[in-house]
N, C-alpha and C. Protein backbone atom coordinates (compact mmCIF):
# COMPACT_ATOMS: atom_id res chain seq x y z
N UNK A 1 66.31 25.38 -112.87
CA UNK A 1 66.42 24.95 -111.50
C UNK A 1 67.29 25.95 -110.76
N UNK A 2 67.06 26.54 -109.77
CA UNK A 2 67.62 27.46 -108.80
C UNK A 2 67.14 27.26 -107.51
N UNK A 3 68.32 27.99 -106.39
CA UNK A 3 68.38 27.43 -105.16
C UNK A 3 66.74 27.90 -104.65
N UNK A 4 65.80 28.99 -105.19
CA UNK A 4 64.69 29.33 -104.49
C UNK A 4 63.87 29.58 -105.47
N UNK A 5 62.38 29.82 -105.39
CA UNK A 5 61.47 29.75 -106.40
C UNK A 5 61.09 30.88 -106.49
N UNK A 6 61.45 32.04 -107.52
CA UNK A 6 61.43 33.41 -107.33
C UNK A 6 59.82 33.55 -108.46
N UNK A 7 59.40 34.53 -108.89
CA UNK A 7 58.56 35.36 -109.60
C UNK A 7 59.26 34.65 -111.30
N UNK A 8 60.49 35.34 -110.96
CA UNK A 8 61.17 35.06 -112.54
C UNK A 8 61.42 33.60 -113.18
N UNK A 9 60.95 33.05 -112.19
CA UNK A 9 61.64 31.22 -112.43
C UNK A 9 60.74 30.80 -113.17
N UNK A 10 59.59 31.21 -111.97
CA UNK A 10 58.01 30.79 -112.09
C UNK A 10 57.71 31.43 -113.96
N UNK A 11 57.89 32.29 -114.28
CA UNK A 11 57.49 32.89 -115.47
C UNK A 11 58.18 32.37 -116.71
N UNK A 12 59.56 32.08 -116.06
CA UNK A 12 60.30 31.45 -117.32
C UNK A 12 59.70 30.02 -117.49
N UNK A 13 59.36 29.22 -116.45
CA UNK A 13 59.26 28.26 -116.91
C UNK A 13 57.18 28.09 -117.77
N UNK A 14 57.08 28.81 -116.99
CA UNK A 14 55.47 28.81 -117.98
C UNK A 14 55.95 29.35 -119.51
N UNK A 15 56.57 30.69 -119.25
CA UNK A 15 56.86 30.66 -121.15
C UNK A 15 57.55 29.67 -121.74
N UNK A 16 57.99 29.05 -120.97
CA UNK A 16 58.78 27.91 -121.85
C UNK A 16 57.88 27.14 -122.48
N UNK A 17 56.96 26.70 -121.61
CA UNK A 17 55.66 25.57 -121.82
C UNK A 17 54.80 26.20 -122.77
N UNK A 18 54.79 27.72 -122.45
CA UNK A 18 53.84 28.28 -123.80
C UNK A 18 54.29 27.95 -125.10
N UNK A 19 55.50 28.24 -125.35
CA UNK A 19 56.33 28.28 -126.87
C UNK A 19 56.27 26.60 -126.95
N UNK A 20 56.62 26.13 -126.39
CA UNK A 20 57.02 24.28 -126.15
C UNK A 20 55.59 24.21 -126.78
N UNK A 21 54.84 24.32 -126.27
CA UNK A 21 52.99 23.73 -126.47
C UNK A 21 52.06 24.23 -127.34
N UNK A 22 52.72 25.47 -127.43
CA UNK A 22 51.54 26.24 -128.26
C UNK A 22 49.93 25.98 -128.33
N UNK A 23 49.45 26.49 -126.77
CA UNK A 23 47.84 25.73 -126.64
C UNK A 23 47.22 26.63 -127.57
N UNK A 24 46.21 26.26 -128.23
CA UNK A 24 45.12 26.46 -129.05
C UNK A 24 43.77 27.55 -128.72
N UNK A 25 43.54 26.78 -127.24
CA UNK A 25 42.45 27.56 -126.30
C UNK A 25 42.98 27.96 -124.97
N UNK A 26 41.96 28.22 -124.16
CA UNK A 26 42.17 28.50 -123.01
C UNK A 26 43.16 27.81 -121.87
N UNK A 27 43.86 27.85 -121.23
CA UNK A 27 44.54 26.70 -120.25
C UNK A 27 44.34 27.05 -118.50
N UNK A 28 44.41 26.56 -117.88
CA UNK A 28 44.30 26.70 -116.53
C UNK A 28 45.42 26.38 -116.06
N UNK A 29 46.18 27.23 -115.14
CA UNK A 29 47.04 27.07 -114.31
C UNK A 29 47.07 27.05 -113.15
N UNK A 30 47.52 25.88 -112.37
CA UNK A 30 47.50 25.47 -110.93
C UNK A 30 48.53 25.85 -110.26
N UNK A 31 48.36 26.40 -109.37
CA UNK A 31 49.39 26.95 -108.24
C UNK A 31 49.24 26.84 -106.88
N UNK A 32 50.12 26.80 -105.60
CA UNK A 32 49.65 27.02 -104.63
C UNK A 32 49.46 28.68 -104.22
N UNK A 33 50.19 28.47 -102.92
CA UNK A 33 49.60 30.40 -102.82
C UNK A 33 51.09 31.36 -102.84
N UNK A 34 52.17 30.50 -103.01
CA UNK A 34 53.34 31.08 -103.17
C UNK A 34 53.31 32.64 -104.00
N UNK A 35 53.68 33.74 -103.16
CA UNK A 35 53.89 34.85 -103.74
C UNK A 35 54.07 35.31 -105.20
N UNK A 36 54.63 34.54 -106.26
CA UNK A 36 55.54 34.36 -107.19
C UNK A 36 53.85 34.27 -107.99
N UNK A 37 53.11 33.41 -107.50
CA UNK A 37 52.03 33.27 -108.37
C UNK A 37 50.27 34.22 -108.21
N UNK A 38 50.74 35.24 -106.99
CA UNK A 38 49.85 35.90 -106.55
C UNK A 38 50.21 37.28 -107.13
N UNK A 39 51.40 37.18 -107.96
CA UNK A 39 51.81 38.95 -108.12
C UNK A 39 51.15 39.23 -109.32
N UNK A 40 51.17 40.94 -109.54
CA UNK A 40 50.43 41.26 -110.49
C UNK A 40 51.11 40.78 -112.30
N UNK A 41 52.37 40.88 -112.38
CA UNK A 41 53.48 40.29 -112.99
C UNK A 41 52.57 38.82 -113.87
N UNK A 42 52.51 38.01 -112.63
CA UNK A 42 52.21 36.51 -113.23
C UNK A 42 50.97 37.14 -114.01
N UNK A 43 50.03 37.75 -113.19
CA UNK A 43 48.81 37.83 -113.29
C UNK A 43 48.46 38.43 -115.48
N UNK A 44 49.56 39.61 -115.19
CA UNK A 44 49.46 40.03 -116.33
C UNK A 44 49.80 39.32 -117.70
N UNK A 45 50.46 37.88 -117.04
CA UNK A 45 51.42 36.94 -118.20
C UNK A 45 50.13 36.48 -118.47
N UNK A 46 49.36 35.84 -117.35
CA UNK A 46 48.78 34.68 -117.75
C UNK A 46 47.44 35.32 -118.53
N UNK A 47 47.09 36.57 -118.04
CA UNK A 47 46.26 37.28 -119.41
C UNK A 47 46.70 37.38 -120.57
N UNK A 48 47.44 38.24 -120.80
CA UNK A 48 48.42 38.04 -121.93
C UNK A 48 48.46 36.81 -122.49
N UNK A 49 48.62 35.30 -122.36
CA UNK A 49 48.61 34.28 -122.65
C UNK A 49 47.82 33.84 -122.84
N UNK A 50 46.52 33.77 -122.96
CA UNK A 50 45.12 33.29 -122.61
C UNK A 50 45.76 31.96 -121.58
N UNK A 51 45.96 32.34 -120.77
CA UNK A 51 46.22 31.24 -119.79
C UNK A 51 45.12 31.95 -118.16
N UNK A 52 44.86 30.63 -117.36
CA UNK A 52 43.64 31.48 -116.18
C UNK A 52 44.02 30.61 -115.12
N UNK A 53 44.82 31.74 -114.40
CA UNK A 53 45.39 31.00 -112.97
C UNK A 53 44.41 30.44 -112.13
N UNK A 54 44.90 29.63 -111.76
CA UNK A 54 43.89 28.89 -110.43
C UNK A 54 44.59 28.22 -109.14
N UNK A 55 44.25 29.36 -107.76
CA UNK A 55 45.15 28.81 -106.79
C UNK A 55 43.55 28.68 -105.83
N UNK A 56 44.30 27.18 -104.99
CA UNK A 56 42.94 27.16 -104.23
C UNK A 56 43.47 27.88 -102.70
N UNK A 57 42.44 27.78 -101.78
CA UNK A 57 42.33 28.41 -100.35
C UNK A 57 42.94 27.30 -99.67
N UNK A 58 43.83 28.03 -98.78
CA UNK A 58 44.72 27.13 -97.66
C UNK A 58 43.77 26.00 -97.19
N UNK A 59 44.83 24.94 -97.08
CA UNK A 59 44.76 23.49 -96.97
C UNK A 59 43.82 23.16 -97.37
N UNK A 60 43.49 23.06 -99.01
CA UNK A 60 42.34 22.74 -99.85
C UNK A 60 43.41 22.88 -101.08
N UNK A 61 43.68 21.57 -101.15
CA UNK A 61 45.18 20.78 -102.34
C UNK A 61 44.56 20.15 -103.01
N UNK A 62 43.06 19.92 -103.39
CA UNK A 62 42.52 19.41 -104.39
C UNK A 62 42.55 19.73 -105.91
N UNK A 63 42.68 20.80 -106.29
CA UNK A 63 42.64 21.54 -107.28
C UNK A 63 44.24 21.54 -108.55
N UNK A 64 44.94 21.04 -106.75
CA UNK A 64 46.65 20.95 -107.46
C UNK A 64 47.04 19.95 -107.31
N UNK A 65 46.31 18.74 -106.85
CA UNK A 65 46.67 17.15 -106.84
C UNK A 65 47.40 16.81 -108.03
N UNK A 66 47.15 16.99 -109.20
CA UNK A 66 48.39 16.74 -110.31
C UNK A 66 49.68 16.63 -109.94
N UNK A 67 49.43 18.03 -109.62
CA UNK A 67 50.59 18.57 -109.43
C UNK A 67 51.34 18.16 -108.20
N UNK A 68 50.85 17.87 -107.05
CA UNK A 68 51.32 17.53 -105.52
C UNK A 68 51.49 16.24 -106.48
N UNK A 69 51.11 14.81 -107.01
CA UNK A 69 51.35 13.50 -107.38
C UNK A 69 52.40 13.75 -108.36
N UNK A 70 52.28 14.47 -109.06
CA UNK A 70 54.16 14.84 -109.76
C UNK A 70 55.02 14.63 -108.38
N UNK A 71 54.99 15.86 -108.29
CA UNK A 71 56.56 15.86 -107.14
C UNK A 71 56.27 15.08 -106.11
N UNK A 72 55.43 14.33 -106.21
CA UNK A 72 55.42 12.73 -104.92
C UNK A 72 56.19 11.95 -105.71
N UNK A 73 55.10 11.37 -107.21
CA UNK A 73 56.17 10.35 -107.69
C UNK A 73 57.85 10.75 -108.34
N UNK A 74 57.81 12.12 -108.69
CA UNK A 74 59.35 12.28 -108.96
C UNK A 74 60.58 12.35 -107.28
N UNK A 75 59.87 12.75 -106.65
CA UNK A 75 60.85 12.05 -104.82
C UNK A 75 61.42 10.87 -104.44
N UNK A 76 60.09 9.93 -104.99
CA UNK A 76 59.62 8.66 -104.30
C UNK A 76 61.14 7.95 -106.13
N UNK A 77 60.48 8.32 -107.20
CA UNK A 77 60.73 7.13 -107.83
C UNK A 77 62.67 7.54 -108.81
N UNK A 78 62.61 8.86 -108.78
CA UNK A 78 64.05 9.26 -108.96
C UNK A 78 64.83 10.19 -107.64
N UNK A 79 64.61 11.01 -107.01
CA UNK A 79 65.74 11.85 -106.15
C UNK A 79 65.66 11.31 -104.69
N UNK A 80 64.99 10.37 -103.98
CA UNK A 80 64.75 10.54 -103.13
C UNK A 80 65.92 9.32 -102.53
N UNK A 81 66.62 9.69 -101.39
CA UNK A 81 68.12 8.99 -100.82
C UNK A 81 69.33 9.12 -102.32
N UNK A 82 69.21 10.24 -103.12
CA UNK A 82 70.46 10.63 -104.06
C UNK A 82 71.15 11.72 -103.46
N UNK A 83 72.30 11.99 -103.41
CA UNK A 83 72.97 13.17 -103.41
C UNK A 83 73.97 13.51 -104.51
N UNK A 84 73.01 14.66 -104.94
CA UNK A 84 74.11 15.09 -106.22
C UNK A 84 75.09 15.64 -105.95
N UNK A 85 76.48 15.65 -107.16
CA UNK A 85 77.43 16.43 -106.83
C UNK A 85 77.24 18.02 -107.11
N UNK A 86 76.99 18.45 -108.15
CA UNK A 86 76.12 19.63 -108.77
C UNK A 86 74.86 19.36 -108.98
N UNK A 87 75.19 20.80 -109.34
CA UNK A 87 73.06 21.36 -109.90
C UNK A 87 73.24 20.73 -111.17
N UNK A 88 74.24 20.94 -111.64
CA UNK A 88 74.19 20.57 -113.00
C UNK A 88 73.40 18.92 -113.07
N UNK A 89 74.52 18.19 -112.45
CA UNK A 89 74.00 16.83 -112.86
C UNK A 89 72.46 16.93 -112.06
N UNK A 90 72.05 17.11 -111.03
CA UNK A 90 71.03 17.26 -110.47
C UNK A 90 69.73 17.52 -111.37
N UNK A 91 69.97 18.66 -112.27
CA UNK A 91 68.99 19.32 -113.01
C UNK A 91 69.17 18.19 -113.99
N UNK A 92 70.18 17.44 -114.85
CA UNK A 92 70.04 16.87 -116.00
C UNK A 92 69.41 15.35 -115.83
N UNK A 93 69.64 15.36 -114.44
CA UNK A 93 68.73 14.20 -114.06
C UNK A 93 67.15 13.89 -114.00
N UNK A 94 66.87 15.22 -113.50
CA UNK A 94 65.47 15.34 -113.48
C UNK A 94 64.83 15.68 -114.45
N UNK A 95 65.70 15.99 -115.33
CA UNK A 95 65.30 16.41 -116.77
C UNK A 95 64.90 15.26 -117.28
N UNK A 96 65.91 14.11 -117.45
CA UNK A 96 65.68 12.94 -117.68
C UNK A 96 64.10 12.33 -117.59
N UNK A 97 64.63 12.15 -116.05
CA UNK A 97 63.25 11.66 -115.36
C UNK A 97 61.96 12.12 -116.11
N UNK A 98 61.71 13.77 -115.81
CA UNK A 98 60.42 14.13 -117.02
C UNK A 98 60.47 14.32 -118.12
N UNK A 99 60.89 14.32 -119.44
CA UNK A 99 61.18 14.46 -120.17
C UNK A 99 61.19 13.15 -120.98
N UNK A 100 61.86 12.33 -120.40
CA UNK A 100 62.24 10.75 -121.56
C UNK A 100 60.99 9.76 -121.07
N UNK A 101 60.82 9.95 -119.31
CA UNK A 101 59.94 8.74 -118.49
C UNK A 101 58.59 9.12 -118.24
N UNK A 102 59.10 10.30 -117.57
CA UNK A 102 57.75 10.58 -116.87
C UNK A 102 56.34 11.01 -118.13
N UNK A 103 56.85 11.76 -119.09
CA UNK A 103 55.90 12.02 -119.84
C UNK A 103 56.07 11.23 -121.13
N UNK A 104 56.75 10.25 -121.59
CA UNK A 104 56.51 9.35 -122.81
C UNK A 104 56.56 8.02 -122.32
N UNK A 105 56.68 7.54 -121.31
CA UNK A 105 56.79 6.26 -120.86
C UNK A 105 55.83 5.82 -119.83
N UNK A 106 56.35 6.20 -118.38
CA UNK A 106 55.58 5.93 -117.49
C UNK A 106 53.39 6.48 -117.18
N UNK A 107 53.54 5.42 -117.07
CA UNK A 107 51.47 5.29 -117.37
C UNK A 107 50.89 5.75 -116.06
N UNK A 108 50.20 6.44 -116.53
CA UNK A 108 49.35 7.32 -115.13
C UNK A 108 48.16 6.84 -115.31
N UNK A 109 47.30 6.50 -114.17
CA UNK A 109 46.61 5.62 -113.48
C UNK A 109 45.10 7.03 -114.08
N UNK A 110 45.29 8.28 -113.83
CA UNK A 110 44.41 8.94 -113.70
C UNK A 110 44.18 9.47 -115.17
N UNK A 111 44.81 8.74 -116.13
CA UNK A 111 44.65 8.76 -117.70
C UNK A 111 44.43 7.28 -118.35
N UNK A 112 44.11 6.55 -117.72
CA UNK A 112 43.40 5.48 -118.28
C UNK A 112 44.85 4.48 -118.36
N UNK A 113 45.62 4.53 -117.58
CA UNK A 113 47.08 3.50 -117.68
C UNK A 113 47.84 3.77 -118.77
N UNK A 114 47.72 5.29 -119.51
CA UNK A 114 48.77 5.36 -120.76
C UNK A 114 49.70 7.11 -120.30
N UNK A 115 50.72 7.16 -121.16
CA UNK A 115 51.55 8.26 -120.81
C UNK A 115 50.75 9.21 -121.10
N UNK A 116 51.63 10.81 -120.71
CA UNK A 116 50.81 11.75 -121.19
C UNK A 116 50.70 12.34 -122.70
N UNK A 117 52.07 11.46 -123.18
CA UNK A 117 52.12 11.84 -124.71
C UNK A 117 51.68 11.12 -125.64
N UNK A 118 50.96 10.25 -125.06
CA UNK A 118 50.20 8.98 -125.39
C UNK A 118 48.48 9.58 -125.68
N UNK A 119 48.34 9.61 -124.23
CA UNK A 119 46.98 10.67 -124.23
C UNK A 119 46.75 11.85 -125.19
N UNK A 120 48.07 12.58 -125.02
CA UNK A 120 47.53 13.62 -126.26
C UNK A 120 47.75 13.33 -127.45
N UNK A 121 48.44 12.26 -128.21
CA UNK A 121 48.61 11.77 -129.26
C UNK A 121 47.32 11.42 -129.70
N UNK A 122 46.61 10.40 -128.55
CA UNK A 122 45.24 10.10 -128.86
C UNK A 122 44.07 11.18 -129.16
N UNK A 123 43.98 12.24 -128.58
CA UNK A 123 43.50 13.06 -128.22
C UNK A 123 43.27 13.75 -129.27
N UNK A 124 44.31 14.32 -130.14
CA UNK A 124 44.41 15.01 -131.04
C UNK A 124 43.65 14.68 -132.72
């Protein structure tokens, strides 16, 4: 978590998810059109990775609805009227939030009413 969303943030946190996940096949990555994900940099990771970016054309948010319904329900259902004292607690909060709730607990509507670690448990 940092005050702005640079190139380097963006990259650390996908390698994180790479090593964390270790996908098997191909993956698709959703982005908007933020610079960070248009540079040649990302471009070369996500080859490198067998990973295959996917940003859609201005005001056409269909493609990243996941992703826009994340940071709706993480606003709406943990940060939204909080003020942290630090980043620190700030970040360990939201960590919380995805990490313990959002992905082993709380049931998403667009996976059949079960978590996401639920789904891929099943899945597998």
């Amino acid at each position: 978590m940092k005050p702005s969303l640079s190139k380097e943030l963006a990259l650390d946190a996908l390698l994180m998810a790479v090593w964390r996940r270790k996908p098997a096949g191909r993956v698709v990555v959703h982005s908007d059109q933020g610079g960070q994900y248009g540079s040649d940099e990302f471009k070369r990771f996500c080859q490198s990775h067998n990973l295959e970016p996917s940003m859609s054309r201005r005001a056409n948010c269909w493609d990243n609805a996941v992703a826009e319904s994340f940071f709706s329900s993480l606003k709406k259902e943990r940060i939204r009227k909080r003020i942290y004292k630090t980043r620190v607690l700030a970040r360990a909060d939201i960590f919380d939030y995805i990490e313990a709730f959002y992905n082993r607990t709380r049931r998403h509507s667009h996976l059949g009413g079960i978590s996401p670690e639920a789904f891929e448990s099943a899945a597998a």
